[in-house]
N, C-alpha and C. Protein backbone atom coordinates (compact mmCIF):
# COMPACT_ATOMS: atom_id res chain seq x y z
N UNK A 1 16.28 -7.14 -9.80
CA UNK A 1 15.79 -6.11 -8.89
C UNK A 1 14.38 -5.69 -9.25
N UNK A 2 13.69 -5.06 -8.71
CA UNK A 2 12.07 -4.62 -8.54
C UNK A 2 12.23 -3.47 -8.24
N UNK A 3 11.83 -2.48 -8.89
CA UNK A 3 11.70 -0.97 -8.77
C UNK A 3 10.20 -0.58 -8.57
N UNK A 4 10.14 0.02 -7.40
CA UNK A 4 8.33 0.25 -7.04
C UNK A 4 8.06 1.77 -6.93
N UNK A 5 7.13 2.55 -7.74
CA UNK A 5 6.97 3.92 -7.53
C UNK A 5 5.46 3.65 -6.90
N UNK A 6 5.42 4.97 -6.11
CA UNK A 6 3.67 5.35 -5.34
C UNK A 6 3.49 6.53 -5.74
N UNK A 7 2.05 6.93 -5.94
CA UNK A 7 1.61 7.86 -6.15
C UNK A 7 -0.10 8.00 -5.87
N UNK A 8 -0.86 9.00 -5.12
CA UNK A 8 -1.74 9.38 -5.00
C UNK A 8 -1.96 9.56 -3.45
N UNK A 9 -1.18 10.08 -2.90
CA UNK A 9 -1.24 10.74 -1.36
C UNK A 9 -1.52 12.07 -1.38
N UNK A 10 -1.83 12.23 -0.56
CA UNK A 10 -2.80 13.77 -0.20
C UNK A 10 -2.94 14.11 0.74
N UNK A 11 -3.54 15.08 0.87
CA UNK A 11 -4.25 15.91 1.99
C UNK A 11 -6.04 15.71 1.72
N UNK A 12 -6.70 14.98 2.91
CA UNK A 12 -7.83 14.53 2.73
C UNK A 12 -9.03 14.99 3.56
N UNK A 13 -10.00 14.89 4.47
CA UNK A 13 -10.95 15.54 5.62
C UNK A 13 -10.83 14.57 5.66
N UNK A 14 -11.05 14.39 7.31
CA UNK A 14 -11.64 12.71 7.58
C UNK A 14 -12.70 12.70 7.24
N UNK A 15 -13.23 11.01 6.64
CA UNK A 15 -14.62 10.64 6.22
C UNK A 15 -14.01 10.55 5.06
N UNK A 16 -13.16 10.97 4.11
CA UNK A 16 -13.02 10.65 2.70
C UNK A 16 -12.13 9.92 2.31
N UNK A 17 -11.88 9.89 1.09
CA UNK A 17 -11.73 8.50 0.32
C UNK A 17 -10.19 8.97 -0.44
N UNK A 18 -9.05 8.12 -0.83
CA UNK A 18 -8.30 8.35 -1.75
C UNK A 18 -7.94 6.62 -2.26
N UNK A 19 -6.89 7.08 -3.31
CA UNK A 19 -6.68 5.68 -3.90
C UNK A 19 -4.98 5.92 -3.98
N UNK A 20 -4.35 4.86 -3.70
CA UNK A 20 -2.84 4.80 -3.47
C UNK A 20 -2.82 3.97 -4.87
N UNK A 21 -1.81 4.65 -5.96
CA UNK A 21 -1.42 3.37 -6.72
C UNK A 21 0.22 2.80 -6.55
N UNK A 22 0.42 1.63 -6.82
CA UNK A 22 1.79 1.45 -7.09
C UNK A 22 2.24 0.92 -8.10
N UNK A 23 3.13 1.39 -8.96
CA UNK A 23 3.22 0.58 -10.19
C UNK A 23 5.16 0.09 -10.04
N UNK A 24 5.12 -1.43 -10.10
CA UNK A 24 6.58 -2.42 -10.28
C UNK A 24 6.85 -2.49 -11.56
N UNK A 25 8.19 -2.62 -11.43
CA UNK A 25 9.29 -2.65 -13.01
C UNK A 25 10.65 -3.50 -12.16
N UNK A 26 11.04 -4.20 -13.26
CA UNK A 26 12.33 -4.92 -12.90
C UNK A 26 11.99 -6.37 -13.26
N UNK A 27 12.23 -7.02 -12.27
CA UNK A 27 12.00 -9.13 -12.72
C UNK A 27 10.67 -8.98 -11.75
N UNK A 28 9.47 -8.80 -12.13
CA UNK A 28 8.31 -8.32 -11.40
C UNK A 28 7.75 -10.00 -11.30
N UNK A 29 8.18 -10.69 -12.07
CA UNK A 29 8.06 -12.47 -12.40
C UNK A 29 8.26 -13.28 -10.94
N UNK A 30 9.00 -12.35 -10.13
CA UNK A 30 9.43 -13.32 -9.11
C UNK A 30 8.44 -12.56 -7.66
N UNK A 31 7.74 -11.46 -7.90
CA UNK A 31 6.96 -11.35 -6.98
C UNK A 31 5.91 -12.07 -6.12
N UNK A 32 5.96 -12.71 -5.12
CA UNK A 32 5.09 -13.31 -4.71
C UNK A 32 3.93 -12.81 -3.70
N UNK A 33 4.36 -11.65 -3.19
CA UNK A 33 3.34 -10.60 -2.27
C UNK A 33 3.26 -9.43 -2.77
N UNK A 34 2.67 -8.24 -2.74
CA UNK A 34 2.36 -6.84 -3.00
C UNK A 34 2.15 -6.54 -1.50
N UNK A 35 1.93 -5.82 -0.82
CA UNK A 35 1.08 -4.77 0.07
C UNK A 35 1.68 -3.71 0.29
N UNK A 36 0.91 -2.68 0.94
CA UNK A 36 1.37 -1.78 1.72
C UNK A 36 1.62 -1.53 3.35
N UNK A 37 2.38 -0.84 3.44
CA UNK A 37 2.97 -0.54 5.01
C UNK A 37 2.85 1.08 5.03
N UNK A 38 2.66 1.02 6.13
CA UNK A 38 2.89 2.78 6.80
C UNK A 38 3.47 3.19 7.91
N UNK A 39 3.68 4.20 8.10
CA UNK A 39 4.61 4.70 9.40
C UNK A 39 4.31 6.19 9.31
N UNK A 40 3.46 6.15 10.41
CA UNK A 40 3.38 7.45 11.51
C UNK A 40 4.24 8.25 12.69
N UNK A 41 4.48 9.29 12.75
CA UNK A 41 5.62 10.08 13.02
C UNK A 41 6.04 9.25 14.47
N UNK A 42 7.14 8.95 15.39
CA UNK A 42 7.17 8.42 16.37
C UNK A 42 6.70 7.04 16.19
N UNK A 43 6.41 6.24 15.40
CA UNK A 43 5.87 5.01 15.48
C UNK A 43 6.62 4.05 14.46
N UNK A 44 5.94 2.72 14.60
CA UNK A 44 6.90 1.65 13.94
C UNK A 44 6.07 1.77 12.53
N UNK A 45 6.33 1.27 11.28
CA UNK A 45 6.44 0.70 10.08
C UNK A 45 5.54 -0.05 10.31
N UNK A 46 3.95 -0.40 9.94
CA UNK A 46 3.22 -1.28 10.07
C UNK A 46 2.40 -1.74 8.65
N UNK A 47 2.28 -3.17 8.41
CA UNK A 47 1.22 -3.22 7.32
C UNK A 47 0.13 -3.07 7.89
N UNK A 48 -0.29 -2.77 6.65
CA UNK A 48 -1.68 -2.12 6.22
C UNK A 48 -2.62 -3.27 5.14
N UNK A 49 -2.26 -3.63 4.57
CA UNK A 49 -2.92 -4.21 3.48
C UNK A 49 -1.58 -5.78 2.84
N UNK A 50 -2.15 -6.75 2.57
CA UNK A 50 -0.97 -7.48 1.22
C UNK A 50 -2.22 -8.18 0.75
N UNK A 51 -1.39 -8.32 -0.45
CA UNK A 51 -2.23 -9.46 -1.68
C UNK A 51 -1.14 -10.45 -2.02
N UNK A 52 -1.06 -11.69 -2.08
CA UNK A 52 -0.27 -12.41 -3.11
C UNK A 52 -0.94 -13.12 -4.31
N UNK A 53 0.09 -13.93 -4.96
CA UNK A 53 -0.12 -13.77 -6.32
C UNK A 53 -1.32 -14.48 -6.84
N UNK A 54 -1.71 -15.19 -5.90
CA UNK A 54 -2.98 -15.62 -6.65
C UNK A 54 -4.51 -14.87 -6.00
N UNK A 55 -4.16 -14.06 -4.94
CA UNK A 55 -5.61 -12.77 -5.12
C UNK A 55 -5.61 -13.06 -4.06
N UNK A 56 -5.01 -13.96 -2.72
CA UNK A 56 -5.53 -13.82 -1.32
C UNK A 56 -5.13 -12.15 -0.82
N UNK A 57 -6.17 -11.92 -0.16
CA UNK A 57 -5.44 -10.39 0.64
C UNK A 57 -5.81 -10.69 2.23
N UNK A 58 -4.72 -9.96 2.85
CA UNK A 58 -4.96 -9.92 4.03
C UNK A 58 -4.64 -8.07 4.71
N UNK A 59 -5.25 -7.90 6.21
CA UNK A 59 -5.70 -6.55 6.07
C UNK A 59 -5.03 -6.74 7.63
N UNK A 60 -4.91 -5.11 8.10
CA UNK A 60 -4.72 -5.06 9.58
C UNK A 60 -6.04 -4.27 10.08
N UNK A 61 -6.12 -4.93 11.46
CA UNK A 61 -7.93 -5.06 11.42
C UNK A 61 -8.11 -3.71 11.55
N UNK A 62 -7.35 -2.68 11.80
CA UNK A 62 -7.46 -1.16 12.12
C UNK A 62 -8.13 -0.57 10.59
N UNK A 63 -7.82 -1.33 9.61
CA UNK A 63 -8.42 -0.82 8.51
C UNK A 63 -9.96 -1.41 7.91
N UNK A 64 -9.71 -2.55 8.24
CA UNK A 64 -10.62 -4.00 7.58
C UNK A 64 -12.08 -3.18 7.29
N UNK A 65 -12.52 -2.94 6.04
CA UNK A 65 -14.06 -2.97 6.30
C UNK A 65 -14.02 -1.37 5.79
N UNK A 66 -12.97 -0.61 5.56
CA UNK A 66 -12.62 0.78 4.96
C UNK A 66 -11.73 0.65 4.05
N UNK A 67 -10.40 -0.13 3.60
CA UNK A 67 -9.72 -0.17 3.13
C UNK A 67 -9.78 -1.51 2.17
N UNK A 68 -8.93 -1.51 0.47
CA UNK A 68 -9.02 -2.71 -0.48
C UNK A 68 -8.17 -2.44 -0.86
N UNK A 69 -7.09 -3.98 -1.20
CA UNK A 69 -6.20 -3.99 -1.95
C UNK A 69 -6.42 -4.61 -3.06
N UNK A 70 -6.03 -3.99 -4.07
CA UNK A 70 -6.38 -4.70 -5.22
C UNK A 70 -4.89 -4.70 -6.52
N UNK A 71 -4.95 -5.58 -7.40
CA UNK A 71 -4.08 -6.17 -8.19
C UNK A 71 -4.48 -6.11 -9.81
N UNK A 72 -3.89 -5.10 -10.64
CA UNK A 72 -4.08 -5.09 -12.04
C UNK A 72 -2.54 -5.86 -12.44
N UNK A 73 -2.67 -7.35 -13.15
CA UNK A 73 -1.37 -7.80 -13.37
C UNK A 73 -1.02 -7.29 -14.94
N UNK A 74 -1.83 -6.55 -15.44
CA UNK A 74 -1.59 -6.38 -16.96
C UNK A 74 -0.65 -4.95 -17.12
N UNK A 75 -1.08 -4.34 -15.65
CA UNK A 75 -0.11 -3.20 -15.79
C UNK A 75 0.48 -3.18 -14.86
N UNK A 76 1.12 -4.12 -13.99
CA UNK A 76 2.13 -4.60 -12.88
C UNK A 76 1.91 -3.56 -11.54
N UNK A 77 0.56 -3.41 -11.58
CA UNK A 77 0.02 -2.19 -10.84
C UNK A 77 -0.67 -2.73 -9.40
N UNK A 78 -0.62 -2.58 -8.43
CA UNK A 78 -1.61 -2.45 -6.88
C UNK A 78 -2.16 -1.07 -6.35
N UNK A 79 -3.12 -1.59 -5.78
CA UNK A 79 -3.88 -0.13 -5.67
C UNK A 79 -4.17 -0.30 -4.13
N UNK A 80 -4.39 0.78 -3.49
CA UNK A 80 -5.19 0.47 -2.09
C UNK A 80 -6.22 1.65 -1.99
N UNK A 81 -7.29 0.93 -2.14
CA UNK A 81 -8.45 2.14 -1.91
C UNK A 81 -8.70 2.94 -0.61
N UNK A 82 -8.97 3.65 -0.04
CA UNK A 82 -9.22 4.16 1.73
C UNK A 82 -10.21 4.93 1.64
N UNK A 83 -10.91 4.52 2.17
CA UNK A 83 -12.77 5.22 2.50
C UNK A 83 -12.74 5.44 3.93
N UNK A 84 -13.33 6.20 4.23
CA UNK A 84 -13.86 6.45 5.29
C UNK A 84 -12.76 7.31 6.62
N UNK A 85 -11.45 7.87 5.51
CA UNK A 85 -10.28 8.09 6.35
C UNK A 85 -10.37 8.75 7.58
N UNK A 86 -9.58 8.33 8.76
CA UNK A 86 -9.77 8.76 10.04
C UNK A 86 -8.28 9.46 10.14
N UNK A 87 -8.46 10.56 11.23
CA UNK A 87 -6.68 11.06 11.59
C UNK A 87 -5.80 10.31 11.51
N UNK A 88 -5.91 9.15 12.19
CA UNK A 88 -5.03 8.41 12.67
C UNK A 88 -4.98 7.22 11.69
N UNK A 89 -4.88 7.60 10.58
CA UNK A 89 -5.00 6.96 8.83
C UNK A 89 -3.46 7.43 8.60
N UNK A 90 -3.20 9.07 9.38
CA UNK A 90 -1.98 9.75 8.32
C UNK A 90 -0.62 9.04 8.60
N UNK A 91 0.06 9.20 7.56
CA UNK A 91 1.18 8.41 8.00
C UNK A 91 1.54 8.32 5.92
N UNK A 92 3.21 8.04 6.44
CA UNK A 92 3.67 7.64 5.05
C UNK A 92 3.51 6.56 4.85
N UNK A 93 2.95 6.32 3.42
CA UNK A 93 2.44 4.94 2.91
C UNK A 93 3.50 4.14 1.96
N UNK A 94 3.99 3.09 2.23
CA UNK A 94 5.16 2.47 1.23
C UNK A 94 4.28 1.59 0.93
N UNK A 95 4.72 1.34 -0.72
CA UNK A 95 4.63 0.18 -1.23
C UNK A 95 5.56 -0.83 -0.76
N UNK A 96 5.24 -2.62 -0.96
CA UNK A 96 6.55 -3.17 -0.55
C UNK A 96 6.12 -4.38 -1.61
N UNK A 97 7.25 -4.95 -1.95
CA UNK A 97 6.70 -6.53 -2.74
C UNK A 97 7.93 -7.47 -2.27
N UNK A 98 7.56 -8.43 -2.09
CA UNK A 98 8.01 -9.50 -1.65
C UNK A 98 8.31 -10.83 -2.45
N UNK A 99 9.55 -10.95 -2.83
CA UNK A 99 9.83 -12.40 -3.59
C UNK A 99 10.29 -13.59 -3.14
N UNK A 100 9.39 -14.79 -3.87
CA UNK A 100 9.67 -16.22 -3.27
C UNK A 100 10.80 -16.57 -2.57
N UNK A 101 11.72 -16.04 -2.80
CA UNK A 101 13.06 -16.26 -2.28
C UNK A 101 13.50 -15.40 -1.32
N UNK A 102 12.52 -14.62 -0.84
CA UNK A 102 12.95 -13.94 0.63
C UNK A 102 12.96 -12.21 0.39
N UNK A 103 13.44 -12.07 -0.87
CA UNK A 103 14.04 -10.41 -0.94
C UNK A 103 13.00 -9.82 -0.59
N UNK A 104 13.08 -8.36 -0.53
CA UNK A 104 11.93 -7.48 0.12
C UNK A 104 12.54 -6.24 -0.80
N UNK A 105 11.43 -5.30 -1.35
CA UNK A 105 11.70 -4.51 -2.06
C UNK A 105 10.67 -3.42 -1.61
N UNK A 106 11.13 -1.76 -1.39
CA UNK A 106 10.46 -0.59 -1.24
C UNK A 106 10.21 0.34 -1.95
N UNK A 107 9.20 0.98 -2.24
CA UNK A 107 9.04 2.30 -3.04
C UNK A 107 9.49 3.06 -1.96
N UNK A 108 9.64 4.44 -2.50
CA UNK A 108 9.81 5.48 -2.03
C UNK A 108 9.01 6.58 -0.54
N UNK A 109 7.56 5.85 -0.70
CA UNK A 109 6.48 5.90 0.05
C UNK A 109 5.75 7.52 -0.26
N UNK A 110 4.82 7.84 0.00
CA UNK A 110 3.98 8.64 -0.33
C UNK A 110 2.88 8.81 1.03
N UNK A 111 2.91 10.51 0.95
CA UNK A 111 2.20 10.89 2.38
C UNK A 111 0.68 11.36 2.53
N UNK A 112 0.04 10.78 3.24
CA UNK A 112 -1.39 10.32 3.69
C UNK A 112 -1.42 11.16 4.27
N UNK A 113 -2.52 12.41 4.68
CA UNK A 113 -3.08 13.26 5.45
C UNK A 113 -4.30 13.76 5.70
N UNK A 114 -4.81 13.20 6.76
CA UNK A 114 -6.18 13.42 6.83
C UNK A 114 -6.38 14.53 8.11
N UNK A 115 -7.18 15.82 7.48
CA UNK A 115 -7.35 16.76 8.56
C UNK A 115 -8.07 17.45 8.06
N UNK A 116 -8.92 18.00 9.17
CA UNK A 116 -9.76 19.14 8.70
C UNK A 116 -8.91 20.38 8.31
C-alpha cells in the first residue's frame, strides 16, 4: 500500500503564489506516476499536474505556464508550485500516485483558496 499526506493549502489573493507538498510512505518502489488532481465545489475531480518516474511532466493547459510539478526522490516527496493564482484555482487539491500495475492511491487532499 502507498500512504500519501498533503500539506500547504491556504487562503491566498489572486496573483499569488503557494507550494503544495506531498510526501509517500508504504512500497513507494512501485510508483510509476505522482500528480495532482482537484475538485471544485459542483464539479468533477480534474488533473492538474503528473510527473512519472523518470521526470516527464504533463500539465492541464488551464494551468501550463503558472504551475510546476516537481519530484524530490530522496525524500519520496512532490511538490506543485502555483504562481500567479486565479479564483478559479480554488478547489481541493489531492495528491494521487499511480502504480505500474494499475492501483491508484489518494491523499487526503488539502484546500486551495484564492480571494481577496
Amino acid at each position: 500500500q502507498v500512504q500519501l499526506v498533503e500539506s500547504g493549502g491556504g487562503l491566498v489573493q489572486p496573483g499569488g503564489s503557494l507550494r503544495l507538498s506531498c510526501v509517500a510512505s508504504g512500497t513507494i518502489f512501485s510508483i510509476y506516476v505522482m500528480g495532482w488532481y482537484r475538485q471544485a465545489p459542483g464539479k468533477q475531480r480534474e488533473l492538474v499536474a503528473d510527473i512519472i518516474r523518470t521526470g516527464g511532466t504533463n500539465y492541464a493547459n488551464s494551468v501550463k505556464g503558472r504551475f510546476t510539478i516537481s519530484r524530490d526522490n530522496a525524500k519520496n516527496t512532490v511538490y506543485l508550485q502555483m504562481n500567479s493564482l486565479k479564483a478559479e484555482d480554488t478547489a481541493v487539491y489531492y495528491c494521487n500516485a499511480l502504480e505500474a500495475r494499475g492501483a491508484r492511491w489518494w491523499g487526503q487532499g488539502t484546500q486551495v483558496t484564492v480571494s481577496s
